[in-house]
C-alpha atoms as a PDB file:
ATOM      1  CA  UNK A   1       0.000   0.000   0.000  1.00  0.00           C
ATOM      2  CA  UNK A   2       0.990   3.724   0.054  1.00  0.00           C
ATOM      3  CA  UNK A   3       3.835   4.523   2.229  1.00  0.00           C
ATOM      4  CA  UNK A   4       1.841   6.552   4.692  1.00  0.00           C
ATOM      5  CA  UNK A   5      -0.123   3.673   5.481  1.00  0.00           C
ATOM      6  CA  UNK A   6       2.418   1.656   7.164  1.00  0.00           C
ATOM      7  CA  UNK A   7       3.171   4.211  10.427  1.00  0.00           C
ATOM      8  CA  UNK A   8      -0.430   4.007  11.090  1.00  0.00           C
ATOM      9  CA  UNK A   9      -0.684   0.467  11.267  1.00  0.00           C
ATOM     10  CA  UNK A  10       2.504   0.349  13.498  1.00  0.00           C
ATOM     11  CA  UNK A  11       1.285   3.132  15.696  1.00  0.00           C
ATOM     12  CA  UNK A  12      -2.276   1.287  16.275  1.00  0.00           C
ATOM     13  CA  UNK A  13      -0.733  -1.977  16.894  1.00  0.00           C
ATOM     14  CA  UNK A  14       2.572  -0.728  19.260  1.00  0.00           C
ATOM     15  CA  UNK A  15      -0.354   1.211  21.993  1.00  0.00           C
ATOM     16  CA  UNK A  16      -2.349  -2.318  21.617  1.00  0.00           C
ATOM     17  CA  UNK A  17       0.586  -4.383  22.323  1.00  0.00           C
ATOM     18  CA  UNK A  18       1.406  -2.552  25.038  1.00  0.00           C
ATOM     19  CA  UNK A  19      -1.979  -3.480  26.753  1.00  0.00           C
ATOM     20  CA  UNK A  20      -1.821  -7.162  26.234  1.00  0.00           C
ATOM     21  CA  UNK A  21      -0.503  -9.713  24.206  1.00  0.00           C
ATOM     22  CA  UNK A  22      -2.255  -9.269  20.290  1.00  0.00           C
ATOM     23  CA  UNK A  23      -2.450 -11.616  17.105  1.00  0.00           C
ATOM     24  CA  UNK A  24      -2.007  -9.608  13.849  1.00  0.00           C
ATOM     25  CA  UNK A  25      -4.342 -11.187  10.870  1.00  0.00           C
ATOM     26  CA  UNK A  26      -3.462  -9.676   7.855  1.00  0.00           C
ATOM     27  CA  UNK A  27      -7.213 -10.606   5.556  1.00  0.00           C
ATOM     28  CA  UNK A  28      -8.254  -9.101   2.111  1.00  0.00           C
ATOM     29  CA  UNK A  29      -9.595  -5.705   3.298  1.00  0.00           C
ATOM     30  CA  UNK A  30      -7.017  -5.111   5.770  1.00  0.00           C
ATOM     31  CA  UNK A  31      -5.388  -5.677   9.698  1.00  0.00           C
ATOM     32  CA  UNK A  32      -7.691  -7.519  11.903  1.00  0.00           C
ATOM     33  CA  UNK A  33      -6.009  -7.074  15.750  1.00  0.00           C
ATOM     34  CA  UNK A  34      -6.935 -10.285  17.561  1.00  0.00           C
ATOM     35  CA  UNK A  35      -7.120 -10.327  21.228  1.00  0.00           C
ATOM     36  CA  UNK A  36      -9.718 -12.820  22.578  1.00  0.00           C
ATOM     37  CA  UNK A  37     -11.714 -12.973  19.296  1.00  0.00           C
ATOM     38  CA  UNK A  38     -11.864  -9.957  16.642  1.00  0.00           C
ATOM     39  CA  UNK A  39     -10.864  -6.807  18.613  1.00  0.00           C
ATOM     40  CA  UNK A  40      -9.741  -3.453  16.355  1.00  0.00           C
ATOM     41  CA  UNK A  41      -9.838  -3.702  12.636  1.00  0.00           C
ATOM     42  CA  UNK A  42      -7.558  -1.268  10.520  1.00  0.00           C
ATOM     43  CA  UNK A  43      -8.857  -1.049   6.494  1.00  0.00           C
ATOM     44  CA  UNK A  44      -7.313   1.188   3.824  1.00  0.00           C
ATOM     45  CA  UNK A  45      -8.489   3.072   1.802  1.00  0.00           C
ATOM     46  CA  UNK A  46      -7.447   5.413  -0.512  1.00  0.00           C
ATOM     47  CA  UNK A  47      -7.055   8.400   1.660  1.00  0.00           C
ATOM     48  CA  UNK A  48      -7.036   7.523   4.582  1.00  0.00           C
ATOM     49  CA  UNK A  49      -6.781   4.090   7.055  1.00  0.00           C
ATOM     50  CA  UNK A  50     -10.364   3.455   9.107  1.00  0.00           C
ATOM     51  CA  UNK A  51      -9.754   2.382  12.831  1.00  0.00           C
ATOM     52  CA  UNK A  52     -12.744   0.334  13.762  1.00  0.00           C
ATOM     53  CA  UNK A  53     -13.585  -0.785  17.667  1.00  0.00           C
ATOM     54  CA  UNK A  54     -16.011  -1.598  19.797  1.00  0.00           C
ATOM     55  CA  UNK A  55     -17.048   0.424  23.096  1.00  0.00           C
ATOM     56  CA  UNK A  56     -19.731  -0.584  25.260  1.00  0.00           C
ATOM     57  CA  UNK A  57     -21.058   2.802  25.051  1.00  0.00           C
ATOM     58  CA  UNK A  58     -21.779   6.250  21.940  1.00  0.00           C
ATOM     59  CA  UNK A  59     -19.388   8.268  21.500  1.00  0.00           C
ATOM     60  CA  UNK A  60     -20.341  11.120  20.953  1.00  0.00           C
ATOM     61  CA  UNK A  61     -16.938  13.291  18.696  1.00  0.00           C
ATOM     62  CA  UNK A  62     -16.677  14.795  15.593  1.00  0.00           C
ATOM     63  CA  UNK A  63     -13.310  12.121  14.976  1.00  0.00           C
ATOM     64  CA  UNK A  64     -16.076   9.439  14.589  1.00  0.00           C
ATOM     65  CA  UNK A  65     -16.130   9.517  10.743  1.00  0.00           C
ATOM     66  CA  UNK A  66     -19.633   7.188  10.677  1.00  0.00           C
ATOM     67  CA  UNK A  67     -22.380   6.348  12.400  1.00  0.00           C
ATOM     68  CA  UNK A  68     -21.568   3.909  14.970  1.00  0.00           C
ATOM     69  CA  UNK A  69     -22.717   0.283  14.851  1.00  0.00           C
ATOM     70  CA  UNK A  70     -23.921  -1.854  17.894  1.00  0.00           C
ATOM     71  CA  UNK A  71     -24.511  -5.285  17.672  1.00  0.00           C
ATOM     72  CA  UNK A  72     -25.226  -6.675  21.352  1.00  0.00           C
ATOM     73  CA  UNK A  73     -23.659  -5.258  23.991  1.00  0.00           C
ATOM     74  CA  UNK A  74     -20.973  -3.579  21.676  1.00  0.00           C
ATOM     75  CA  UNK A  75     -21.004  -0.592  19.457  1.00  0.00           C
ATOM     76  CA  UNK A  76     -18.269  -0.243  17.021  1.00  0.00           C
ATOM     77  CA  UNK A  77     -16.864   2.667  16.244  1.00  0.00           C
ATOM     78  CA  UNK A  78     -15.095   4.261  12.910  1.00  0.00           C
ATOM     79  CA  UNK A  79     -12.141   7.088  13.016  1.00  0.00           C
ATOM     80  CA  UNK A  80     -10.377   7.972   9.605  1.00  0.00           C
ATOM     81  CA  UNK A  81      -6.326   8.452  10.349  1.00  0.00           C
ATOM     82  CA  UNK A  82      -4.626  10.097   7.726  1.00  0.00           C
ATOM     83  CA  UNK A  83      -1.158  10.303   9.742  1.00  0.00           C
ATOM     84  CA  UNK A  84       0.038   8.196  12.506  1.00  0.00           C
ATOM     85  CA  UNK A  85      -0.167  11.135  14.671  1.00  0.00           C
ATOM     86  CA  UNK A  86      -4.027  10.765  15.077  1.00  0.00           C
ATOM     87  CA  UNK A  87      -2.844   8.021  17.391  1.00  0.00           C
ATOM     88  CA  UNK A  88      -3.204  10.646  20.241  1.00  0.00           C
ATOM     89  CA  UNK A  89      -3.951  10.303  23.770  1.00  0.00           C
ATOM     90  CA  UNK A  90      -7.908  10.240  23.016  1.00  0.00           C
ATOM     91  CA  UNK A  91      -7.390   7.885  20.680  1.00  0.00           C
ATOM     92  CA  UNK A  92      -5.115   5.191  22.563  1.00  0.00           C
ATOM     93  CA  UNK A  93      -7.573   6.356  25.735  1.00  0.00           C
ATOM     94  CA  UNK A  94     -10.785   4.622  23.526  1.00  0.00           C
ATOM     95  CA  UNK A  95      -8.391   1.396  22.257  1.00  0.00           C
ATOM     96  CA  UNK A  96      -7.963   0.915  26.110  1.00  0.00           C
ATOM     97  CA  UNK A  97     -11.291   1.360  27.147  1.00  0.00           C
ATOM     98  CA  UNK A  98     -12.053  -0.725  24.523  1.00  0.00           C
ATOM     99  CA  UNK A  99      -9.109  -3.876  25.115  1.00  0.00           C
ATOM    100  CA  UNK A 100     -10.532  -3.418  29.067  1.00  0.00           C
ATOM    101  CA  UNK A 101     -13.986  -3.726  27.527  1.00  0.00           C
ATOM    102  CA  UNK A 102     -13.984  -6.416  24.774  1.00  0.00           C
ATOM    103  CA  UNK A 103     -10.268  -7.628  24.334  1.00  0.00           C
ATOM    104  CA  UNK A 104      -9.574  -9.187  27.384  1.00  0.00           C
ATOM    105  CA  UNK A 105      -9.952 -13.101  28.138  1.00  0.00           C
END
């Protein structure tokens, strides 16, 4: 993929391996981050990469780039990163909540 894409990827996955031990899946469409079951999934596209994760509740933030899903007790989440600098503190605060949440055994 593009060159940009590649910084993003390792700046999701090296906050999410700090949390807990992860299993990287690379799949068709993109990066599916395994910890107990499907966790955070990272897609390209051609822009931009799309973080999605679950959170047990809405948030509600302009960064959310479409409407969120829920399926049971989860509802997942989509933020656009264009730079691996979008990995900010809020950001890496919501993939916690979220490993605390959903990605733990």
């Amino acid at each position: 993929g593009p060159s940009w894409e590649h910084p993003i990827f390792e700046a999701v996955l090296a906050h999410l391996e700090s949390l807990g031990p992860m299993t990287v899946e690379p799949v068709s469409v993109g990066i599916f981050i395994k910890s107990n079951g499907s966790f955070v999934e990272l897609r390209p596209k051609t822009k931009w990469v799309t973080l999605s994760f679950p959170l047990a509740r809405r948030l509600q933030t302009t960064r959310i780039s479409r409407k969120p899903i829920a399926s049971g007790q989860k509802i997942f989440h989509f933020v656009n990163l264009t730079s691996p600098d979008e990995v900010d503190e809020e950001l890496r605060g919501w993939l916690t909540e979220s490993f605390d949440q959903f990605g733990q055994s």
